[in-house]
C-alpha atoms as a PDB file:
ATOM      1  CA  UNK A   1      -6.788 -25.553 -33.223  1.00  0.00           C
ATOM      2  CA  UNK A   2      -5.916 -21.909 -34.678  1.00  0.00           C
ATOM      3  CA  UNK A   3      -2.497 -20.353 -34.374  1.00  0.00           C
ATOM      4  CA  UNK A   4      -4.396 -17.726 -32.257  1.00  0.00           C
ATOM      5  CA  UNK A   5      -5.887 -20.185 -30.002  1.00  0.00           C
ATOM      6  CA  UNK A   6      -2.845 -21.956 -28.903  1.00  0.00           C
ATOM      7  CA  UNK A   7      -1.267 -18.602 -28.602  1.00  0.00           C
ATOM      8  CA  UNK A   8      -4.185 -17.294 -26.134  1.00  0.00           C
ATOM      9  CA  UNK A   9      -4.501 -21.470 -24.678  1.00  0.00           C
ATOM     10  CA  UNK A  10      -0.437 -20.693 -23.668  1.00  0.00           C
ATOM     11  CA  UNK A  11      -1.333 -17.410 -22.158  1.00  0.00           C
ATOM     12  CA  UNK A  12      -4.161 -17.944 -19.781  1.00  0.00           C
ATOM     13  CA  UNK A  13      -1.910 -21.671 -18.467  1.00  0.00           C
ATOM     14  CA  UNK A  14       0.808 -19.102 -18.090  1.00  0.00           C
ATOM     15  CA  UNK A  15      -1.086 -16.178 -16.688  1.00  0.00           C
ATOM     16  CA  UNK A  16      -2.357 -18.937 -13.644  1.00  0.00           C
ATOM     17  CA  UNK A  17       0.958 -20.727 -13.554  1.00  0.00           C
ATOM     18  CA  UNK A  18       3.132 -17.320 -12.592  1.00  0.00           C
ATOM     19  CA  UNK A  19       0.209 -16.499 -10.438  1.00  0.00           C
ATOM     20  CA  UNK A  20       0.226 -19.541  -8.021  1.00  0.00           C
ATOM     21  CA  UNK A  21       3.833 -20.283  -8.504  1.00  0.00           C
ATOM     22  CA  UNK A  22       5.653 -17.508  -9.726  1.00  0.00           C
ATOM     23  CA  UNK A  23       8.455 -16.684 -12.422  1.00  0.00           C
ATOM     24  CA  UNK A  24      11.420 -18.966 -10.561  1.00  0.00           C
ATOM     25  CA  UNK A  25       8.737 -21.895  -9.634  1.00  0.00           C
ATOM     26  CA  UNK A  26       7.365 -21.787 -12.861  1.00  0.00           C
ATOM     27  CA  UNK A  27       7.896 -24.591 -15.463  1.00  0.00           C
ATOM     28  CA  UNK A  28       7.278 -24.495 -18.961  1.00  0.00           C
ATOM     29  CA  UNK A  29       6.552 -27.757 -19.049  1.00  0.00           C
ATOM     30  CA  UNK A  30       3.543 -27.444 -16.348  1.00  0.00           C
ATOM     31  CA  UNK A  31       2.523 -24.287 -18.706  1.00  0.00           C
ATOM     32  CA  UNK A  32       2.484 -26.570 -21.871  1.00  0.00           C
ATOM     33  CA  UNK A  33       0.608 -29.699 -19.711  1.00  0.00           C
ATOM     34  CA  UNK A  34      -1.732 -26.614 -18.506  1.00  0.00           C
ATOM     35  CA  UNK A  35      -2.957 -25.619 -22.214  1.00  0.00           C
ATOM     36  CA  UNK A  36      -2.607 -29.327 -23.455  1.00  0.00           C
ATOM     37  CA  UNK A  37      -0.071 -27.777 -25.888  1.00  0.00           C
ATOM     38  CA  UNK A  38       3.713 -28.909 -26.854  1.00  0.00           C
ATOM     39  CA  UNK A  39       7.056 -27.464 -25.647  1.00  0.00           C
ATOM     40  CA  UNK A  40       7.734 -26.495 -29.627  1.00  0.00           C
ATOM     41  CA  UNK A  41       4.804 -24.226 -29.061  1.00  0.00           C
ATOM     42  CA  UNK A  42       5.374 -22.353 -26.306  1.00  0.00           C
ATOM     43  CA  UNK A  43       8.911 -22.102 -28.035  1.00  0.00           C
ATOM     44  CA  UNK A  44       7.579 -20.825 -31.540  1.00  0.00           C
ATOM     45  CA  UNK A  45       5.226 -18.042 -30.336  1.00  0.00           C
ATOM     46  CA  UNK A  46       7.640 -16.736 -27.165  1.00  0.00           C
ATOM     47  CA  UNK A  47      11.158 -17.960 -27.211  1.00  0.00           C
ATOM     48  CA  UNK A  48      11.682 -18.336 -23.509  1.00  0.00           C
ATOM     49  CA  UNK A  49      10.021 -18.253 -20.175  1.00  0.00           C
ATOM     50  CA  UNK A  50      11.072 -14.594 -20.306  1.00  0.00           C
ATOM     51  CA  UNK A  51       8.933 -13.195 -23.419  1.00  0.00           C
ATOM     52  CA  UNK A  52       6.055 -15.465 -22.097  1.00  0.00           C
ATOM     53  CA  UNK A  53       5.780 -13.638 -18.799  1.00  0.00           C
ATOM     54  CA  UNK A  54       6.297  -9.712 -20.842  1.00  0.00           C
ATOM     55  CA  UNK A  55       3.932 -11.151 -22.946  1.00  0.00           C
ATOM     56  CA  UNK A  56       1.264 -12.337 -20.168  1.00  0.00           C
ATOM     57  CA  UNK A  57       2.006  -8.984 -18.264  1.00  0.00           C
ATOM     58  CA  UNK A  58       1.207  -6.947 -21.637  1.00  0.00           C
ATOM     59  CA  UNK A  59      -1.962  -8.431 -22.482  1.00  0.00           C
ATOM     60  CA  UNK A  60      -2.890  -6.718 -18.792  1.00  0.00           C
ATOM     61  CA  UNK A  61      -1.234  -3.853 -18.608  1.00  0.00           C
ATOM     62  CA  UNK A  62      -1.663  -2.829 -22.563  1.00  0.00           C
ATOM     63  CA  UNK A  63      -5.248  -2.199 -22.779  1.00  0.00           C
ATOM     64  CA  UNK A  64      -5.283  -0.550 -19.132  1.00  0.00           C
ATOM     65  CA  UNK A  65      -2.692   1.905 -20.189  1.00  0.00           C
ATOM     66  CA  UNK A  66      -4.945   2.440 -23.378  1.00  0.00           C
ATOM     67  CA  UNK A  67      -7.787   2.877 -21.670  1.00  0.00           C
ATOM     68  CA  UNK A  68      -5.855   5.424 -19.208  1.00  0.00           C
ATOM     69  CA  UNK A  69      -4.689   7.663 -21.965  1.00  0.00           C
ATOM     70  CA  UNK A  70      -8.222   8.011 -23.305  1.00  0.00           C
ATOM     71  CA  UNK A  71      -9.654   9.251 -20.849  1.00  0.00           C
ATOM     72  CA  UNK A  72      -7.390  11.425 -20.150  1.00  0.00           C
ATOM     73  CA  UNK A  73      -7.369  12.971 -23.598  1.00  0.00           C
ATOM     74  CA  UNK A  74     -10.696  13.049 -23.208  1.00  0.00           C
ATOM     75  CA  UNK A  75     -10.822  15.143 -20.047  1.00  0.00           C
ATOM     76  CA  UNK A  76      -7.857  17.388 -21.814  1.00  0.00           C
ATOM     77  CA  UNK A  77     -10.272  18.062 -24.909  1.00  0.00           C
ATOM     78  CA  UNK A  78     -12.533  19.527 -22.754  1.00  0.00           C
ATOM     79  CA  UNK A  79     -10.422  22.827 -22.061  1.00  0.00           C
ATOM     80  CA  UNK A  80     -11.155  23.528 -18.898  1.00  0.00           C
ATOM     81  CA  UNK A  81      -8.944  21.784 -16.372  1.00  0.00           C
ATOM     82  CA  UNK A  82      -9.734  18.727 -15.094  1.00  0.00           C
ATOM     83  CA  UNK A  83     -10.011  18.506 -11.035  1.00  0.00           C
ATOM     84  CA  UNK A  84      -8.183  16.007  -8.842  1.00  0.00           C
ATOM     85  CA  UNK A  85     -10.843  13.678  -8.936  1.00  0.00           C
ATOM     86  CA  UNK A  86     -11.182  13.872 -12.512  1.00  0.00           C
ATOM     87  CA  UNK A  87      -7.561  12.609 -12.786  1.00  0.00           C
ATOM     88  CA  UNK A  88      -8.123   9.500 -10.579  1.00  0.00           C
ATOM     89  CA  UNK A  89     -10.854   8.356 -11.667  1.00  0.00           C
ATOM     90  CA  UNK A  90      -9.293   8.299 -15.488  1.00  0.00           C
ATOM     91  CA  UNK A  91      -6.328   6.558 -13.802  1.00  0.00           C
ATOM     92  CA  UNK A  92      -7.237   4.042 -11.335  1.00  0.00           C
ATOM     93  CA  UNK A  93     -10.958   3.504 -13.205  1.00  0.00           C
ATOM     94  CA  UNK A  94      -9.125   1.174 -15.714  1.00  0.00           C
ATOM     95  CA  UNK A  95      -6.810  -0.447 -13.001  1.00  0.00           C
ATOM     96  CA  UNK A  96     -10.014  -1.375 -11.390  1.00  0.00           C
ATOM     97  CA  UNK A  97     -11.831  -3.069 -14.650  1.00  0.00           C
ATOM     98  CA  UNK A  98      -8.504  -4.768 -15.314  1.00  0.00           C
ATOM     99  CA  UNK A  99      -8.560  -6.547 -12.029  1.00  0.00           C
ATOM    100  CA  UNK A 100     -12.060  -6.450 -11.159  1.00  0.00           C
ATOM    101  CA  UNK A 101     -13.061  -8.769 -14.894  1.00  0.00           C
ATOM    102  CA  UNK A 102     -15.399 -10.981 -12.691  1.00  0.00           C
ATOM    103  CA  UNK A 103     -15.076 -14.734 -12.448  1.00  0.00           C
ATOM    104  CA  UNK A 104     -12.200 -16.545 -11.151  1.00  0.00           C
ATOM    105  CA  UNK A 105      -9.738 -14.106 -13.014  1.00  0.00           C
ATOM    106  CA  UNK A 106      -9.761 -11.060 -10.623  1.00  0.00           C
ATOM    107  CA  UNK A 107      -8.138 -13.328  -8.266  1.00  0.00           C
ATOM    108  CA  UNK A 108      -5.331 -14.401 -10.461  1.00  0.00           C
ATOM    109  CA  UNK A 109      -4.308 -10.678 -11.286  1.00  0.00           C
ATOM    110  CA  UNK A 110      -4.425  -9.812  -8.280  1.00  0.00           C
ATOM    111  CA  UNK A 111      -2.195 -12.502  -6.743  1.00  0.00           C
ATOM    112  CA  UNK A 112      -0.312 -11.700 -10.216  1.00  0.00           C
ATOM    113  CA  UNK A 113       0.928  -8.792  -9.696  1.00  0.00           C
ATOM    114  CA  UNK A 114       1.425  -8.989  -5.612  1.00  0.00           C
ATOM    115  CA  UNK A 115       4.561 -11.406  -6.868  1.00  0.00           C
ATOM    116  CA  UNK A 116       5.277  -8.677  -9.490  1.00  0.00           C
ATOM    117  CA  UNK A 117       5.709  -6.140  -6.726  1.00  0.00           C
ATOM    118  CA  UNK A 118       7.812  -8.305  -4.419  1.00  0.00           C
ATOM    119  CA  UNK A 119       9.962  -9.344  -7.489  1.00  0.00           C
ATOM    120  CA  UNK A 120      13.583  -7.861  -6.499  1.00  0.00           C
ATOM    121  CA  UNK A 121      15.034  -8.351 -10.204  1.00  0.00           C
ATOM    122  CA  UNK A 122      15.794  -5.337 -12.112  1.00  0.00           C
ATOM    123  CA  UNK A 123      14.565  -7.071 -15.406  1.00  0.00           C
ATOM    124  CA  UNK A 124      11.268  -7.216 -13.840  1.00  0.00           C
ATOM    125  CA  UNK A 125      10.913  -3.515 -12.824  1.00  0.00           C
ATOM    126  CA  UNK A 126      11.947  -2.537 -16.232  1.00  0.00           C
ATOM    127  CA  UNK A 127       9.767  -4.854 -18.184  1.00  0.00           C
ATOM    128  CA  UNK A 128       7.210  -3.135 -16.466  1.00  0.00           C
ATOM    129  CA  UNK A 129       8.340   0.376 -16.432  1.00  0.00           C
ATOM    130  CA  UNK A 130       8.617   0.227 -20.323  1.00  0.00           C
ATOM    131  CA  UNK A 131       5.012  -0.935 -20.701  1.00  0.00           C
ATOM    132  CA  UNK A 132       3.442   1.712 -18.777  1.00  0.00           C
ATOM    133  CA  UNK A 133       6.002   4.655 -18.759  1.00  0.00           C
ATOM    134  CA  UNK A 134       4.071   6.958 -21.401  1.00  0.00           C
ATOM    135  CA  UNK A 135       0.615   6.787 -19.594  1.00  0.00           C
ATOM    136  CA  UNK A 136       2.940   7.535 -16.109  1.00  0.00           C
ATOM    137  CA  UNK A 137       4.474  10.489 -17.765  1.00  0.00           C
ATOM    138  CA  UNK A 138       1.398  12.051 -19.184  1.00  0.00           C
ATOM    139  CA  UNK A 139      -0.428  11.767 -15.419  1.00  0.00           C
ATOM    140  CA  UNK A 140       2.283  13.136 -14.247  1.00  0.00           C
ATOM    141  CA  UNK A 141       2.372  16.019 -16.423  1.00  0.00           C
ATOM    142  CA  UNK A 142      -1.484  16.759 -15.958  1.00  0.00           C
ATOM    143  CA  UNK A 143      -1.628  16.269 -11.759  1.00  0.00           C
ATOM    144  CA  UNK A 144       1.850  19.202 -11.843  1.00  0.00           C
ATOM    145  CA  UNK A 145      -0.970  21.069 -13.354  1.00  0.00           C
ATOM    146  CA  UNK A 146      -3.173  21.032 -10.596  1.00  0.00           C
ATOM    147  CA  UNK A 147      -1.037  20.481  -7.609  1.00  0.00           C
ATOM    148  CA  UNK A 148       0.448  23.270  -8.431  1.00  0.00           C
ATOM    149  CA  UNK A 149       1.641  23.988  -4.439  1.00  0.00           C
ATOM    150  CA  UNK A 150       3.631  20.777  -4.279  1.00  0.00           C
ATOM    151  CA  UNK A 151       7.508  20.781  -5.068  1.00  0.00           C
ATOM    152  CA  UNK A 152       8.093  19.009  -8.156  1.00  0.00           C
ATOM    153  CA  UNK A 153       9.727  16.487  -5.849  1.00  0.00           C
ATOM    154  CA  UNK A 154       7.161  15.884  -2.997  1.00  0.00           C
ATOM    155  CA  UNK A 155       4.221  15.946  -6.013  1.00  0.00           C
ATOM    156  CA  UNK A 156       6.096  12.774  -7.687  1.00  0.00           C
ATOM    157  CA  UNK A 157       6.265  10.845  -4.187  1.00  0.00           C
ATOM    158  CA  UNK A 158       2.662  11.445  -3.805  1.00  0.00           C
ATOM    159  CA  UNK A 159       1.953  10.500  -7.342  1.00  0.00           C
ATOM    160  CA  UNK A 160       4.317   7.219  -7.077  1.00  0.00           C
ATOM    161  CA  UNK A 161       2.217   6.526  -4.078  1.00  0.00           C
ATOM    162  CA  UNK A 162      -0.945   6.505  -5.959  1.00  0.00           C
ATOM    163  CA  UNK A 163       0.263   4.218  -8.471  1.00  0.00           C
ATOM    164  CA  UNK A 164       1.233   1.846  -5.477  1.00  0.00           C
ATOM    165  CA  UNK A 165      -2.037   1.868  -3.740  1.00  0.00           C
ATOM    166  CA  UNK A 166      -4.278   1.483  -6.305  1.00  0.00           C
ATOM    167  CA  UNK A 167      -2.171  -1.396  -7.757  1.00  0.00           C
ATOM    168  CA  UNK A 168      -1.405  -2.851  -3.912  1.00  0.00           C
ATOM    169  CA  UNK A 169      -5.151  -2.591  -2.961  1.00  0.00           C
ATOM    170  CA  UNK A 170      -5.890  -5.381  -5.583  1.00  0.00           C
ATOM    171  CA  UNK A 171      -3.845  -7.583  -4.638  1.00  0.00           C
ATOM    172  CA  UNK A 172      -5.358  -7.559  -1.357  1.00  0.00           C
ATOM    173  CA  UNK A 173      -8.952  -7.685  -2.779  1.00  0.00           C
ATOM    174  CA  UNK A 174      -7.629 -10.841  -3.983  1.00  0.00           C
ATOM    175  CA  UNK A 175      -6.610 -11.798  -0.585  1.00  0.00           C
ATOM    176  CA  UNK A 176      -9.629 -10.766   1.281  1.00  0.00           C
ATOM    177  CA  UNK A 177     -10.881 -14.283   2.775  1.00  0.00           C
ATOM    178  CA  UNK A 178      -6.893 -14.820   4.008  1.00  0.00           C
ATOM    179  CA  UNK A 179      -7.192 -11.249   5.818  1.00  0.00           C
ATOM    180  CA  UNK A 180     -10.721 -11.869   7.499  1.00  0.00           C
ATOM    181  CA  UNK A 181      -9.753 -15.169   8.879  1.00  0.00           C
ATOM    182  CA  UNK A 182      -6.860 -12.727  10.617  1.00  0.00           C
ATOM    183  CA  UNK A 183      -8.171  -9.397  11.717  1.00  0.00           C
ATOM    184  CA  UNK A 184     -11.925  -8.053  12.342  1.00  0.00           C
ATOM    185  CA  UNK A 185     -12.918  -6.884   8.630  1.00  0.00           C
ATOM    186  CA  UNK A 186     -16.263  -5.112   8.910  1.00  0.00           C
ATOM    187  CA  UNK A 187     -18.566  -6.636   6.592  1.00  0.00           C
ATOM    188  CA  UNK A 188     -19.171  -3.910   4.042  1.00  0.00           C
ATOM    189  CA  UNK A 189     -16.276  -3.957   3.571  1.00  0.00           C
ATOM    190  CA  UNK A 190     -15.718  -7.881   1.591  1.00  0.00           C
ATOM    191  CA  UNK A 191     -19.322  -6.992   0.047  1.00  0.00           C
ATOM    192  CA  UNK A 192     -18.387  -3.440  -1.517  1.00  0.00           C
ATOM    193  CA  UNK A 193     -18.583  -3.418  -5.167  1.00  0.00           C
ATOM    194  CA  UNK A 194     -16.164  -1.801  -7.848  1.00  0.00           C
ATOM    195  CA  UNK A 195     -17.713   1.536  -8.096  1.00  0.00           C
ATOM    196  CA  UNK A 196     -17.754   2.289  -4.387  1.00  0.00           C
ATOM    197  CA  UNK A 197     -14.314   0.869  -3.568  1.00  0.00           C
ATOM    198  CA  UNK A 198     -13.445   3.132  -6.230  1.00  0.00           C
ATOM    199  CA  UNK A 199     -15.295   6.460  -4.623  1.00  0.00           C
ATOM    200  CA  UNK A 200     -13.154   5.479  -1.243  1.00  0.00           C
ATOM    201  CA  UNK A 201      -9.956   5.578  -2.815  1.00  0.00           C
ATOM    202  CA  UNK A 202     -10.570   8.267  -5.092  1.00  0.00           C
ATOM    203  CA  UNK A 203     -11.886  10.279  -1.942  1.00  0.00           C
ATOM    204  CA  UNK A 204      -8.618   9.021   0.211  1.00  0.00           C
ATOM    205  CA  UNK A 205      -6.418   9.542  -2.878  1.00  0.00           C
ATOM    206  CA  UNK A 206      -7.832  13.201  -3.770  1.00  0.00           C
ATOM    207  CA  UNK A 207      -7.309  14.268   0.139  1.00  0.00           C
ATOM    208  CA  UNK A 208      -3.856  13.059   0.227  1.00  0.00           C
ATOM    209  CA  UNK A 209      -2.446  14.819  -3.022  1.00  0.00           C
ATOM    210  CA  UNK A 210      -4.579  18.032  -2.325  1.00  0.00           C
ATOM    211  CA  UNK A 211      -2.869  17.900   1.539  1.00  0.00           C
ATOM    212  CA  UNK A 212      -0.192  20.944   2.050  1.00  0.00           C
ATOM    213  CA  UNK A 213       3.399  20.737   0.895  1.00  0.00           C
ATOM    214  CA  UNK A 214       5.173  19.542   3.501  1.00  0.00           C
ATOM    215  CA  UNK A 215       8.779  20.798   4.693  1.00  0.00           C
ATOM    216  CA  UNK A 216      10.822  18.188   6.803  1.00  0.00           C
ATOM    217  CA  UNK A 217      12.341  19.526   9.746  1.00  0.00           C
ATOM    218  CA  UNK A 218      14.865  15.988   9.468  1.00  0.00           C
ATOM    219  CA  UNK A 219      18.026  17.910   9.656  1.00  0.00           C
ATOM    220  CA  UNK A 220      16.875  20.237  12.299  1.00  0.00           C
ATOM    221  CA  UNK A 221      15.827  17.534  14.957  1.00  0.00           C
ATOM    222  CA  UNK A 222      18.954  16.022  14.168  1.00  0.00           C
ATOM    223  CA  UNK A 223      21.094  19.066  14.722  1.00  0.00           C
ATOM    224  CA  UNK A 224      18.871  19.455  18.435  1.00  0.00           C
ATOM    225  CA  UNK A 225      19.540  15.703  19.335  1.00  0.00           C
ATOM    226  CA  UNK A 226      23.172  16.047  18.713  1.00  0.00           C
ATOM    227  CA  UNK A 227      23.625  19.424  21.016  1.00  0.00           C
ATOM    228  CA  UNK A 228      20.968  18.121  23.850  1.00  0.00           C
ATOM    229  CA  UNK A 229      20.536  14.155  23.608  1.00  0.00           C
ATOM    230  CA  UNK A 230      18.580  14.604  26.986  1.00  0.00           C
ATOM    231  CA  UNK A 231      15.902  16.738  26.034  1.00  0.00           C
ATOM    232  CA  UNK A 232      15.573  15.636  21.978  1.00  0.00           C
ATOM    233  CA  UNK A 233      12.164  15.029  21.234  1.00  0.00           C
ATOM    234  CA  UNK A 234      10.412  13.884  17.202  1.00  0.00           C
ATOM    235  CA  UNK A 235       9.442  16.619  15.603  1.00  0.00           C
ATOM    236  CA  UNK A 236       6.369  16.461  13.346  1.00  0.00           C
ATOM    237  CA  UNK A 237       6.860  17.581   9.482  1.00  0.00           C
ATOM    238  CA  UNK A 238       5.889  21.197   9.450  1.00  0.00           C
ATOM    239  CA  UNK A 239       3.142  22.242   7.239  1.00  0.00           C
ATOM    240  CA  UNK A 240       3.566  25.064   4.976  1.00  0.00           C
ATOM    241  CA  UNK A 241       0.273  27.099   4.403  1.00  0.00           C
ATOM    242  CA  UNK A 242      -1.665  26.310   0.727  1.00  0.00           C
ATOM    243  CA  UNK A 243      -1.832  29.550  -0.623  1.00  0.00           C
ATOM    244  CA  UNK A 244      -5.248  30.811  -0.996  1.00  0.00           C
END
């Protein structure tokens, strides 16, 4: 067996392993019985049960973020500006043919990276931060382009929500058949394929960020409640007017 076979043998035992078990329940000895490999090997092409999991998470994330940043330079090349739904699609279109490979893998990302979201540990979040952080940045750059009636504050919420949701949404699309044994799930909705579970959330995503700023009246309700606790009532984020 190659050096690069037992390297990519480790990976995919690994990539199941933290999948179904996570980091903490994670052995490398079931990794090593997984990929019919030794301990020495895990050891001489990782180190520790740390790089294996940054290494497992990069093979994912790496090319996505690749694939991310070329379509967005090409949309940039174009000249003209590119529209909302431009921007999506050059985003979350990758996310969805990472997770969306076919097989039995989609599954395993998705349940993945539903225990990388609910990992507390700072290590974690950075890890992952440092893998995608250029790609985040250079959205970021081209949606304060557009959105150009958002706050620089309120545009970065919206924009950390749309990282969230189009991660999140896979890892439920790996938990589909838990969720219909639950609730009612119309049936369209298990059998939709990539590209139109893609249109939805580009059309829910491009609605949401294109949605006036919004200007909290928080402090204001609060000030009411405190001078007439009797008659306080929730008052609904004002809108402020998009200008034409």
């Amino acid at each position: 067996m190659s050096t690069r076979d037992t390297k990519q043998r480790i990976l995919d035992a690994a990539e199941r392993r933290f999948a179904a078990e996570g980091f903490d329940g994670t052995s490398l000895r079931a990794v090593t019985a997984d990929a019919d490999v030794n301990l020495a090997a895990v050891n001489y092409h990782f180190g520790s049960k740390a790089a294996l999991l940054e290494a497992v998470v990069g093979r994912i994330l790496g090319p996505a973020t690749e694939r991310q940043l070329a379509r967005l330079d090409e949309l940039e090349a174009r000249g003209d500006e590119p529209t909302v739904e431009e921007l999506l699609e050059a985003f979350a279109g990758p996310i969805f043919d990472t997770f969306d490979p076919g097989g039995e893998r989609g599954p395993v990302l998705g349940q993945l990276f539903g225990r990388i979201m609910g990992d507390p540990g700072q290590e974690m979040r950075r890890m992952i931060l440092a893998l995608v952080v250029h790609a985040d940045r250079r959205f970021q750059e081209a949606f304060a382009r557009v959105l150009t009636h958002l706050s620089p504050a309120e545009r970065w919420w919206r924009f950390r929500s749309t990282v969230a949701l189009a991660v999140s949404h896979h890892v439920h699309q790996a938990q589909l058949a838990e969720i219909a044994q639950v609730i009612d799930l119309p049936p369209e909705a298990g059998a939709a394929g990539r590209e139109e579970r893609l249109a939805w959330m580009i059309a829910f995503l491009s609605g949401a960020l294109r949605a006036p700023a919004t200007r909290c009246l928080c402090a204001e309700t609060s000030t009411a409640a405190v001078a007439e606790p009797s008659t306080a009532t929730v008052t609904r984020p004002a809108v402020i007017a998009d200008p034409a």
